[in-house]
N, C-alpha and C. Protein backbone atom coordinates (compact mmCIF):
# COMPACT_ATOMS: atom_id res chain seq x y z
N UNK A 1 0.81 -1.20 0.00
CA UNK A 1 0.00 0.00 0.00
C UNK A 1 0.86 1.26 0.00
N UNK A 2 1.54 1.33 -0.41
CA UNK A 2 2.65 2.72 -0.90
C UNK A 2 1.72 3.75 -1.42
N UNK A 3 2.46 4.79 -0.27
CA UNK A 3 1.60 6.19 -0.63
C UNK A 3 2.80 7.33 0.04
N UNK A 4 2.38 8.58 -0.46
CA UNK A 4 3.25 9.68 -0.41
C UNK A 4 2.78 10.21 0.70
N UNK A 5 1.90 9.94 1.33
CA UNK A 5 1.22 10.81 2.34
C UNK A 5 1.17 9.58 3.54
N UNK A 6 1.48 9.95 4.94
CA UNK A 6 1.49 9.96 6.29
C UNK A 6 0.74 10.49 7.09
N UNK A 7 0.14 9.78 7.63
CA UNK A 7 -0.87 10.44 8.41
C UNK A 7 -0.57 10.76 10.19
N UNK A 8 -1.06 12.13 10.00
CA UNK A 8 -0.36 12.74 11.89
C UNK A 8 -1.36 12.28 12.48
N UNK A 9 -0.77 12.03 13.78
CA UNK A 9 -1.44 11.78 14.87
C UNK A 9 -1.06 12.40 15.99
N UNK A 10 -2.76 12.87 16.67
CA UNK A 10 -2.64 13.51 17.98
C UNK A 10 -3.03 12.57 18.66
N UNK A 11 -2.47 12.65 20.23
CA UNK A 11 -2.42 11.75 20.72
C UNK A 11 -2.52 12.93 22.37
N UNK A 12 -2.84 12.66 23.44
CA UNK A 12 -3.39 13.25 24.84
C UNK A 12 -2.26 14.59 24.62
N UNK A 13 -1.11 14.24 24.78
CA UNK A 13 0.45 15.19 24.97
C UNK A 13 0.92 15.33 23.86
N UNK A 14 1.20 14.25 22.82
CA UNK A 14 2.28 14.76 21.85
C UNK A 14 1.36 14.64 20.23
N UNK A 15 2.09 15.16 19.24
CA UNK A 15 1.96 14.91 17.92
C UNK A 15 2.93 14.08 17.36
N UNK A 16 2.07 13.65 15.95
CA UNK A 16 3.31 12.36 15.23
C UNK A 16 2.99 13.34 13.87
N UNK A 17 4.10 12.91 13.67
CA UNK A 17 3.56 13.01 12.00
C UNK A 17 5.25 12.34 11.07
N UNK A 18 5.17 12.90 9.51
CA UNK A 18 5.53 12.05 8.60
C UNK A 18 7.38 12.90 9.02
N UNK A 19 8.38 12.47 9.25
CA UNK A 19 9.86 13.33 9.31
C UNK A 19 10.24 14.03 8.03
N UNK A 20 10.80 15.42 7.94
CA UNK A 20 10.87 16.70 6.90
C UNK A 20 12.35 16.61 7.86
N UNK A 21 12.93 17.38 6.39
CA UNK A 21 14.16 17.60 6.34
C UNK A 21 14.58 18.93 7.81
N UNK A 22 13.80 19.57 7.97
CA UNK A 22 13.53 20.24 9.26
C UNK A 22 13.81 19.49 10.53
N UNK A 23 13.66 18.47 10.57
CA UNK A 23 13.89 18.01 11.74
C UNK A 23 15.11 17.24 11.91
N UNK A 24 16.18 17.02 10.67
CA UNK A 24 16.84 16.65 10.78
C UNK A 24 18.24 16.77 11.57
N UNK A 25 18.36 18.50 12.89
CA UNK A 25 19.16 18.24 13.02
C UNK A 25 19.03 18.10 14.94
N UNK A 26 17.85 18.06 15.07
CA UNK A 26 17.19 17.54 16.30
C UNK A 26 17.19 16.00 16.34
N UNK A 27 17.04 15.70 15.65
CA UNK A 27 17.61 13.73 15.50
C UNK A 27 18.71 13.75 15.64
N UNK A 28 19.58 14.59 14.75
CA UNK A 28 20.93 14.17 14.86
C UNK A 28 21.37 14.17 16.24
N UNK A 29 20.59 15.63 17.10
CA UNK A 29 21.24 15.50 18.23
C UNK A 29 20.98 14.53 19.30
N UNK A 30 19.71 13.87 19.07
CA UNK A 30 18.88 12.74 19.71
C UNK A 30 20.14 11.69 19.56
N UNK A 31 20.18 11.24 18.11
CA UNK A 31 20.95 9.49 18.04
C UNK A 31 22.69 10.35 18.24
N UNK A 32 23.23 11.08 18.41
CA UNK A 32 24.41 11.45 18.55
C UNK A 32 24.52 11.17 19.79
N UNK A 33 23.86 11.33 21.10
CA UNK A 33 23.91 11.21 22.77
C UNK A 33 24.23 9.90 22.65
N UNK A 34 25.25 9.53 23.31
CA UNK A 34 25.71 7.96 23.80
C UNK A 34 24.51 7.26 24.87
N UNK A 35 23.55 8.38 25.43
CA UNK A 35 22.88 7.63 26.35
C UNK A 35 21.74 6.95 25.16
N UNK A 36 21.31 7.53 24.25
CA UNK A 36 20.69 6.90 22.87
C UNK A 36 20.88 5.90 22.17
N UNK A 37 22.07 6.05 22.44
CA UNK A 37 22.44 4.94 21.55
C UNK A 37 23.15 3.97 22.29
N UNK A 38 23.55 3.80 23.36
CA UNK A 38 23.71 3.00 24.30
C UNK A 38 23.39 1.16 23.88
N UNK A 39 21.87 1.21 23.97
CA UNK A 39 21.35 0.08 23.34
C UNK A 39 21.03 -0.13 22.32
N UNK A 40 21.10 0.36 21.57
CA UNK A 40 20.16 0.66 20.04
C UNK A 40 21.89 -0.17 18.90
N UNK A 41 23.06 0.97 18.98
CA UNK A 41 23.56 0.72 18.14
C UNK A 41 25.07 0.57 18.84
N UNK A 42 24.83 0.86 20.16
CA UNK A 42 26.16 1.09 20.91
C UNK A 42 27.44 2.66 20.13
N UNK A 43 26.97 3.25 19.75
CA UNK A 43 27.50 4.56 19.17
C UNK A 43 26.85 5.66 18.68
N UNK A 44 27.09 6.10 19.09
CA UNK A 44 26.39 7.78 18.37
C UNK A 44 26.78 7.54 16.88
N UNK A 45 25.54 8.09 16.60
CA UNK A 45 25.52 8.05 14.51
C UNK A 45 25.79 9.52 14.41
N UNK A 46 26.70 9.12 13.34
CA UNK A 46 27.42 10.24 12.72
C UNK A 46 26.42 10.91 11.58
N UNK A 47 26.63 12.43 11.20
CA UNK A 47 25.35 12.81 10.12
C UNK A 47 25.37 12.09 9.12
N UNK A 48 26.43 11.43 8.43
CA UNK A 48 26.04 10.58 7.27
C UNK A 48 24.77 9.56 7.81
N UNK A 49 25.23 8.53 8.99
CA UNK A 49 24.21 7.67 9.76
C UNK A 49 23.19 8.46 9.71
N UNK A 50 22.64 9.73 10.28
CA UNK A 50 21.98 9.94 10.40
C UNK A 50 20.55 10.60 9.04
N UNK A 51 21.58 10.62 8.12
CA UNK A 51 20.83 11.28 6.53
C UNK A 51 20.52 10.18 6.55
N UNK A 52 20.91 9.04 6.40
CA UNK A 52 20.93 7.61 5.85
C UNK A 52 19.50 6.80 6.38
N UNK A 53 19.32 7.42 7.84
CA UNK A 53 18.25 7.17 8.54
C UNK A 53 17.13 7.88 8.29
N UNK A 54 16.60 9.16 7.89
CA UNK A 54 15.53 9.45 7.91
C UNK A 54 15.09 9.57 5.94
N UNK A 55 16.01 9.21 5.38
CA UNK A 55 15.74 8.55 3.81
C UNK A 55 15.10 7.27 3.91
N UNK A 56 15.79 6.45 4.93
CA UNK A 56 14.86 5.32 5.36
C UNK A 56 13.65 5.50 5.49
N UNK A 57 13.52 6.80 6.30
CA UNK A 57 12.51 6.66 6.89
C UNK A 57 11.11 6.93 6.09
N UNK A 58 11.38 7.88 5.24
CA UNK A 58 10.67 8.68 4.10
C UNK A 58 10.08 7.60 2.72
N UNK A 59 11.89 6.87 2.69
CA UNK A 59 10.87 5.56 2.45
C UNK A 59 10.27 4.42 2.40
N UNK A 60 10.07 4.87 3.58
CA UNK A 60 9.06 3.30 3.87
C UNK A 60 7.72 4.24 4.09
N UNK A 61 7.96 5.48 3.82
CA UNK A 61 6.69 5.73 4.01
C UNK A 61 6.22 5.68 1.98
N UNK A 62 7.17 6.11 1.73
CA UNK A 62 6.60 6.10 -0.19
C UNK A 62 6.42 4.59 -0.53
N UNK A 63 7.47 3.90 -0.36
CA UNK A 63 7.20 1.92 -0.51
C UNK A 63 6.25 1.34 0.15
N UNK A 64 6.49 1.85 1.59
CA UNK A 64 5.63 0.51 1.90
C UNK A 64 4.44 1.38 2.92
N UNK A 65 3.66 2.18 2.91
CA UNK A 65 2.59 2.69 3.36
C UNK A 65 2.84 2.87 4.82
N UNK A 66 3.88 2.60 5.60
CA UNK A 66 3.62 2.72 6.73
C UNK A 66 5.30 3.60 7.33
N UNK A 67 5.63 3.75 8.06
CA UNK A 67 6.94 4.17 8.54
C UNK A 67 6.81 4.90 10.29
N UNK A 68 8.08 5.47 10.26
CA UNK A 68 8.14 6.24 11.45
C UNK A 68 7.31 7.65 11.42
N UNK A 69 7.31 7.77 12.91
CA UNK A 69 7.04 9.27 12.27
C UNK A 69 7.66 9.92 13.68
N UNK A 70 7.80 11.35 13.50
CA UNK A 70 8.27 12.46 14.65
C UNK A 70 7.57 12.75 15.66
N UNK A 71 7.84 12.19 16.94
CA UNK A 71 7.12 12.84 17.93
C UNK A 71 7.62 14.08 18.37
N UNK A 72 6.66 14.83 18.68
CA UNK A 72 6.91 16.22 19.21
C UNK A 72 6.00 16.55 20.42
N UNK A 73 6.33 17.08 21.50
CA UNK A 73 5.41 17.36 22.77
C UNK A 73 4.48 18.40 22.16
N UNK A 74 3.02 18.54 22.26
CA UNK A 74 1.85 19.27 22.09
C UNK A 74 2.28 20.45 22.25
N UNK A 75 1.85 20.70 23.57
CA UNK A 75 2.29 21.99 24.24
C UNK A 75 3.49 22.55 23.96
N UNK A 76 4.45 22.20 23.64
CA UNK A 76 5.55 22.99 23.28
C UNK A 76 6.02 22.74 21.99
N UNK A 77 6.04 22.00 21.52
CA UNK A 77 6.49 21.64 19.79
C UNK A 77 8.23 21.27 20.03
N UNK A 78 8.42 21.05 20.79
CA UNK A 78 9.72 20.39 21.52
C UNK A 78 9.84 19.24 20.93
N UNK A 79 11.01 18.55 20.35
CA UNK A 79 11.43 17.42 19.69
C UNK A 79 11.11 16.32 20.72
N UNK A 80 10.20 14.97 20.66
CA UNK A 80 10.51 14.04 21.53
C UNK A 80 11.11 12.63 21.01
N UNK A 81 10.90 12.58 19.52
CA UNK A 81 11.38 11.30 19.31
C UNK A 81 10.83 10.71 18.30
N UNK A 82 11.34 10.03 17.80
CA UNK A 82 11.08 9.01 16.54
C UNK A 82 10.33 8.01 17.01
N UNK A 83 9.18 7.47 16.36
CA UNK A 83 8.23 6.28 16.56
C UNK A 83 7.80 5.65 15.80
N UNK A 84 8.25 4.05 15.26
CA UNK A 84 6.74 3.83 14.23
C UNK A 84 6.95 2.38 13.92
N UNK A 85 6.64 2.13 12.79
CA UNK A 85 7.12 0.81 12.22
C UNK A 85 7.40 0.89 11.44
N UNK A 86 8.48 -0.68 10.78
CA UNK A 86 9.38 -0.28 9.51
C UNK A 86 9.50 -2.12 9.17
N UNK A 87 10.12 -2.37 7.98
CA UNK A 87 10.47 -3.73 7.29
C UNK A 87 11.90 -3.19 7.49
N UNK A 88 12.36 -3.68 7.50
CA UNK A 88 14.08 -3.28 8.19
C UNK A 88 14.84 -4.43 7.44
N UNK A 89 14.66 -5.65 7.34
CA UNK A 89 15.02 -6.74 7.15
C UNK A 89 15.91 -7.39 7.19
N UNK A 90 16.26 -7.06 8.58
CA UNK A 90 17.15 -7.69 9.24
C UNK A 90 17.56 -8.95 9.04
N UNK A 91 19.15 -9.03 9.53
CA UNK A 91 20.04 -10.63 9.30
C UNK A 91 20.00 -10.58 10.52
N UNK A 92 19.32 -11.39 11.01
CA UNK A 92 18.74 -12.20 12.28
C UNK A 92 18.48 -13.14 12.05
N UNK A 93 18.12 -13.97 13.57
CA UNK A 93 18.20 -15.48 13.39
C UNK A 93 17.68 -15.47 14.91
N UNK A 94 16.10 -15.80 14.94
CA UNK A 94 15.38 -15.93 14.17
C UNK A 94 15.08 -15.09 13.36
N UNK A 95 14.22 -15.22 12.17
CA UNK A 95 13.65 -14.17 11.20
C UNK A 95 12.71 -13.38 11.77
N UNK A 96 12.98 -12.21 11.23
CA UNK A 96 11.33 -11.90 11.80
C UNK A 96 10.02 -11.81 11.33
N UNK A 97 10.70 -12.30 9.56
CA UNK A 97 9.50 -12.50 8.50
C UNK A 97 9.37 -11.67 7.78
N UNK A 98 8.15 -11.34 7.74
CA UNK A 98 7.40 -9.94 6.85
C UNK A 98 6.52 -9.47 7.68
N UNK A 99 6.58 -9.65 9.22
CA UNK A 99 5.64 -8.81 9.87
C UNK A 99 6.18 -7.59 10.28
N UNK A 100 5.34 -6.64 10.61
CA UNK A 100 6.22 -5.39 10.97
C UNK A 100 6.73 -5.46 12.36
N UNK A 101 7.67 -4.38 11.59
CA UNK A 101 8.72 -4.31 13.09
C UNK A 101 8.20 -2.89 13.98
N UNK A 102 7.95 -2.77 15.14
CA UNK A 102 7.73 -1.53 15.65
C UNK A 102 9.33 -1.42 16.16
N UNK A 103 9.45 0.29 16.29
CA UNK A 103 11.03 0.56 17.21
C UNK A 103 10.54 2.38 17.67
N UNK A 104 11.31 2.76 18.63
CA UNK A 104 10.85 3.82 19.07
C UNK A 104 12.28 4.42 20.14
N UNK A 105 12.80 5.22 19.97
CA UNK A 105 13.39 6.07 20.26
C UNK A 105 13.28 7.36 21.03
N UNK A 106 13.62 8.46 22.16
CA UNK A 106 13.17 9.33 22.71
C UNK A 106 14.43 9.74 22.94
N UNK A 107 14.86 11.04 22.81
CA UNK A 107 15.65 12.10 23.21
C UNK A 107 15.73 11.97 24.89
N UNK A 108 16.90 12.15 25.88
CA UNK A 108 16.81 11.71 27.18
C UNK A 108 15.97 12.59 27.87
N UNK A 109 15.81 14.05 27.43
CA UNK A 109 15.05 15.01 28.15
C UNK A 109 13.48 14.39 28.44
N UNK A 110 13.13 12.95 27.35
CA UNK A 110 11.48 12.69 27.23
C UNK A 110 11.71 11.64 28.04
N UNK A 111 12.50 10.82 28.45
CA UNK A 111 12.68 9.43 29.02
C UNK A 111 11.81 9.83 30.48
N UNK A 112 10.93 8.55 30.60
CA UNK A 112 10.44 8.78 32.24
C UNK A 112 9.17 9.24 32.40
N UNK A 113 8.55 9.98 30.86
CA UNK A 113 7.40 10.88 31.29
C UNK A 113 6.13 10.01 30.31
N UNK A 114 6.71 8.34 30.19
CA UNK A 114 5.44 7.80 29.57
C UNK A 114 5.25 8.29 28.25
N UNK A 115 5.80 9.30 27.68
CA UNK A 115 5.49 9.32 25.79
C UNK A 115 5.55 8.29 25.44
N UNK A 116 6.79 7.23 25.40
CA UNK A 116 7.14 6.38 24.35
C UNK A 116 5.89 5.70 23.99
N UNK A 117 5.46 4.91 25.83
CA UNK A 117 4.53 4.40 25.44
C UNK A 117 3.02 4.63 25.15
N UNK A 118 2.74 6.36 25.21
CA UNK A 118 1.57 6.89 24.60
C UNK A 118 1.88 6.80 23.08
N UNK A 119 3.13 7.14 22.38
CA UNK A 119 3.41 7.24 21.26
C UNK A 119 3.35 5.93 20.65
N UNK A 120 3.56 4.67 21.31
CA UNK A 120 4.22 3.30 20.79
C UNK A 120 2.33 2.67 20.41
N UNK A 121 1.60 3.07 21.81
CA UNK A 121 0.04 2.86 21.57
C UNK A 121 -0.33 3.46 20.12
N UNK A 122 -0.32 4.61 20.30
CA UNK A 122 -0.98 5.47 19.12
C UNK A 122 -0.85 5.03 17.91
N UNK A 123 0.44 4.61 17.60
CA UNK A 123 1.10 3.85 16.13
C UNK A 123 0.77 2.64 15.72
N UNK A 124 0.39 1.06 17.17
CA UNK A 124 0.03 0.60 16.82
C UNK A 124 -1.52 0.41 16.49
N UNK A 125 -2.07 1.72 17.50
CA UNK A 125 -3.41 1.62 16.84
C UNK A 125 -4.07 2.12 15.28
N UNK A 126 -3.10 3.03 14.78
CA UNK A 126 -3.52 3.48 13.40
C UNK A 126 -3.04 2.16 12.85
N UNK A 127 -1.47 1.30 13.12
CA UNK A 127 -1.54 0.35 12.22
C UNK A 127 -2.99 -0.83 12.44
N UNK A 128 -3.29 -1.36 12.79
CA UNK A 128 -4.43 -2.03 13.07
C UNK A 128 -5.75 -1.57 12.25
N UNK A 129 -5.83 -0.47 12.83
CA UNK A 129 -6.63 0.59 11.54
C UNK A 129 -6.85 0.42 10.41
N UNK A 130 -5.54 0.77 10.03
CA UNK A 130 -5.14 0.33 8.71
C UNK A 130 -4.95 -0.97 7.80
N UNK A 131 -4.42 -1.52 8.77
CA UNK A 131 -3.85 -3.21 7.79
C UNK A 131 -5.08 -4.23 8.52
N UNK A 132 -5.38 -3.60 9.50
CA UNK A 132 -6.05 -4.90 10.42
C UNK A 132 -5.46 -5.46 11.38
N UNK A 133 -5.98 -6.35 12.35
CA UNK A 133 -5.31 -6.71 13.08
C UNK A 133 -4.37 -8.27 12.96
N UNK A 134 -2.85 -7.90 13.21
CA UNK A 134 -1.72 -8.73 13.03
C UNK A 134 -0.77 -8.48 14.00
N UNK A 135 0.05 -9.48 13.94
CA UNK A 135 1.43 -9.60 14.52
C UNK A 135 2.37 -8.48 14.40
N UNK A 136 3.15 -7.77 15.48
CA UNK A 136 4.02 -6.67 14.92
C UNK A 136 4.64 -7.26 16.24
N UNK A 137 6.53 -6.94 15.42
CA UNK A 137 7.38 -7.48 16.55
C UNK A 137 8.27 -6.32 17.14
N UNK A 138 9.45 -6.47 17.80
CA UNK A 138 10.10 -5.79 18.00
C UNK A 138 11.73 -6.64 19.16
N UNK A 139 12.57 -5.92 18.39
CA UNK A 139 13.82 -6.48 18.96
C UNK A 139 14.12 -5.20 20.24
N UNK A 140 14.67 -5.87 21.56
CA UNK A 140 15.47 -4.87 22.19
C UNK A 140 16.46 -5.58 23.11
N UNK A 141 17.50 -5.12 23.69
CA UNK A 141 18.54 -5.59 23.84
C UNK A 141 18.15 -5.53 25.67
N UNK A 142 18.59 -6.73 25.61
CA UNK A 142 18.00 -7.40 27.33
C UNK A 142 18.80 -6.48 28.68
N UNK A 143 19.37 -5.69 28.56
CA UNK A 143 19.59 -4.90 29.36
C UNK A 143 18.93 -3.32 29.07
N UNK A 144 18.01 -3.16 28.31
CA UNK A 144 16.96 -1.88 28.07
C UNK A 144 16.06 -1.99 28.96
N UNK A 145 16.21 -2.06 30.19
CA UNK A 145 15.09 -2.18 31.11
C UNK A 145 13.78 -1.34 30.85
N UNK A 146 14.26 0.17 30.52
CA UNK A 146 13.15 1.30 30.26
C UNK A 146 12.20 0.33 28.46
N UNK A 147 12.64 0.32 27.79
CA UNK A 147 12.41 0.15 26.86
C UNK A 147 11.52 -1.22 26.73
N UNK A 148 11.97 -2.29 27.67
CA UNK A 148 11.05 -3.76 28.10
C UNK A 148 10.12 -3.14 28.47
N UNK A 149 10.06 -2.51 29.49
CA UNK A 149 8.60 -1.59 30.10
C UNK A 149 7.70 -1.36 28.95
N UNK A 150 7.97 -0.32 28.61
CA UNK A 150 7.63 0.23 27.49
C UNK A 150 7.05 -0.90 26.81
N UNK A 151 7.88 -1.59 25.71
CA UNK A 151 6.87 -3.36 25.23
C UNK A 151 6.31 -3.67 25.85
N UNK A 152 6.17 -3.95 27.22
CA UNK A 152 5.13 -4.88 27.79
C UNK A 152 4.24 -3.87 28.44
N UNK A 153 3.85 -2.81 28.13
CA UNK A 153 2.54 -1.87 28.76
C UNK A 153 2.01 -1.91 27.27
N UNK A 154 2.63 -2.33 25.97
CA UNK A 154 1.75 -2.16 24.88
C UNK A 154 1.41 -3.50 24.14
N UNK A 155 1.66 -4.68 25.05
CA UNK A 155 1.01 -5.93 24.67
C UNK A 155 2.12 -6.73 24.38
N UNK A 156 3.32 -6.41 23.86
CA UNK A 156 5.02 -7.50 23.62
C UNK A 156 4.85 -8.33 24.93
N UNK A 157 5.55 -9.56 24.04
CA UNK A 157 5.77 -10.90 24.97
C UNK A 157 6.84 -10.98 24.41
N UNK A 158 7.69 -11.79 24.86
CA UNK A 158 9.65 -12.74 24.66
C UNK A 158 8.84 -13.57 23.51
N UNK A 159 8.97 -13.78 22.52
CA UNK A 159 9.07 -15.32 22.22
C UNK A 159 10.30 -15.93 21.29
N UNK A 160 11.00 -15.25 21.07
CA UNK A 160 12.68 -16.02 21.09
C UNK A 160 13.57 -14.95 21.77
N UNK A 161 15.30 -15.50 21.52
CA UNK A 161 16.46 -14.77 21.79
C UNK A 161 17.12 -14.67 21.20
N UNK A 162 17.87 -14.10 20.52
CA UNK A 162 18.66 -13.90 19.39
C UNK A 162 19.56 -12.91 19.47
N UNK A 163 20.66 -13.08 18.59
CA UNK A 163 21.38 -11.52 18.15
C UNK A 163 21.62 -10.91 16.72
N UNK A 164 22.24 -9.66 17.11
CA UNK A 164 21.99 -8.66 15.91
C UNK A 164 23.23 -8.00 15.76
N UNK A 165 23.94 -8.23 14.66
CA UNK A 165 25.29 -7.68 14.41
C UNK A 165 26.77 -8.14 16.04
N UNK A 166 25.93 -9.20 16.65
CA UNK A 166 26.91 -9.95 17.15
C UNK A 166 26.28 -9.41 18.82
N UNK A 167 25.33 -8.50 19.00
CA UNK A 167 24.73 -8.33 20.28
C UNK A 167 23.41 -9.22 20.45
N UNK A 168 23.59 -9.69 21.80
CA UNK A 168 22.11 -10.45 21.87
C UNK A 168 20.96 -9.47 21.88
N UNK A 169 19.66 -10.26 21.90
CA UNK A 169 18.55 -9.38 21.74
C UNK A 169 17.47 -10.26 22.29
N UNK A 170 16.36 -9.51 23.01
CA UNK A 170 15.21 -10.20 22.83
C UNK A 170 14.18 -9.98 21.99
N UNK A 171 13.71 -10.94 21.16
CA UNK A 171 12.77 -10.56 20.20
C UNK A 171 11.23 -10.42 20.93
N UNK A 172 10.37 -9.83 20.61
CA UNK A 172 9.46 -9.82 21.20
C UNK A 172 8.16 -9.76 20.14
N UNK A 173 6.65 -9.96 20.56
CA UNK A 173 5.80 -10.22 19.76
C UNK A 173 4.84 -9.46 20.71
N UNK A 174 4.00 -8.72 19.30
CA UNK A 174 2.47 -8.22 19.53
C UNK A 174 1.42 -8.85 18.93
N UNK A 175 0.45 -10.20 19.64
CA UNK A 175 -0.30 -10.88 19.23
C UNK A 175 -1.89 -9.83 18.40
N UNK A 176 -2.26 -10.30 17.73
CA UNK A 176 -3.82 -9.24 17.75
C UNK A 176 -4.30 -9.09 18.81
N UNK A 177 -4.74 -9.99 19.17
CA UNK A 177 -5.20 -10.09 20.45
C UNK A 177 -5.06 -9.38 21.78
N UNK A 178 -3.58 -8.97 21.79
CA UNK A 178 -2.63 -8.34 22.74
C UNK A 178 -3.36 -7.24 22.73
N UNK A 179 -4.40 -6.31 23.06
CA UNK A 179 -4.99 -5.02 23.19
C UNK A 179 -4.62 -4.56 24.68
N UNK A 180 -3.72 -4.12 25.27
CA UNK A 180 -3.74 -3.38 26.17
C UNK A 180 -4.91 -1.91 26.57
């Protein structure tokens, strides 16, 4: 279902919508913090990493109908973070198929105040919306304590272990069913 258009979402506190070259250097400063990237990639992404990332991001919204999008706090229009789902297609083991992957990210100033997982809700409810209700997974690295939270207030369960570029991971699953 490839389309040029993204649809925003308001949500109690923050807005989503589709990432513009505008925001590109508020990400940068997001995935540049070592506390960011800590678990994610173990390094701050450099601006090439980081162009490289929101071309991604743009298209999966033109290919494949769905992608990330920018959170921003309501009330202030303050950067909070990247949210959404993506086909990534990862060399993992296990696979993760062709179901979507959710992943979600927050600048450290947002950590603590519950966005992720107002934002992580909101996304999977337009996807559902949209495609219907299915399986959407998500990898995170077993010492993300904040980030396990986060999965399991929005329906993720364990159901394998694996790694990713030589770090372990836990894979995790959002059944339909899983409606928090």
């Amino acid at each position: 279902m490839p389309t040029s258009l993204s649809p925003a979402i308001d949500t109690e506190r923050l807005t989503m919508r589709r990432p513009r070259l505008e925001d590109f250097e508020e990400a940068l400063a997001m995935w540049g913090d070592p506390r960011v990237a800590r678990y994610i990639s173990g390094k701050p992404s450099t601006r090439e990493e980081m162009w490289a990332r929101l071309l991604r991001y743009v298209g999966h919204w033109e290919l494949m109908g769905f992608g990330f999008w920018v959170v921003r706090e309501k009330s202030t229009g303050r950067f909070v973070g990247e949210v959404g789902l993506a086909d990534f297609r990862r060399d993992l083991e296990p696979s993760l198929g062709e179901d979507r992957e959710a992943g979600w990210v927050l600048a450290p100033w947002a950590h603590g105040k519950g966005y992720a997982t107002e934002a992580v809700r909101a996304a999977l409810k337009w996807a559902e919306d949209r495609f219907g209700p299915e399986r959407v997974v998500c990898i995170i690295d077993p010492g993300n304590e904040p980030s396990l939270k986060v999965a399991h207030k929005c329906g993720f369960r364990e159901f394998s272990r694996g790694a990713y570029k030589g770090e372990p991971m836990l894979m995790l699953e959002r059944l339909p069913t899983a409606n928090p």
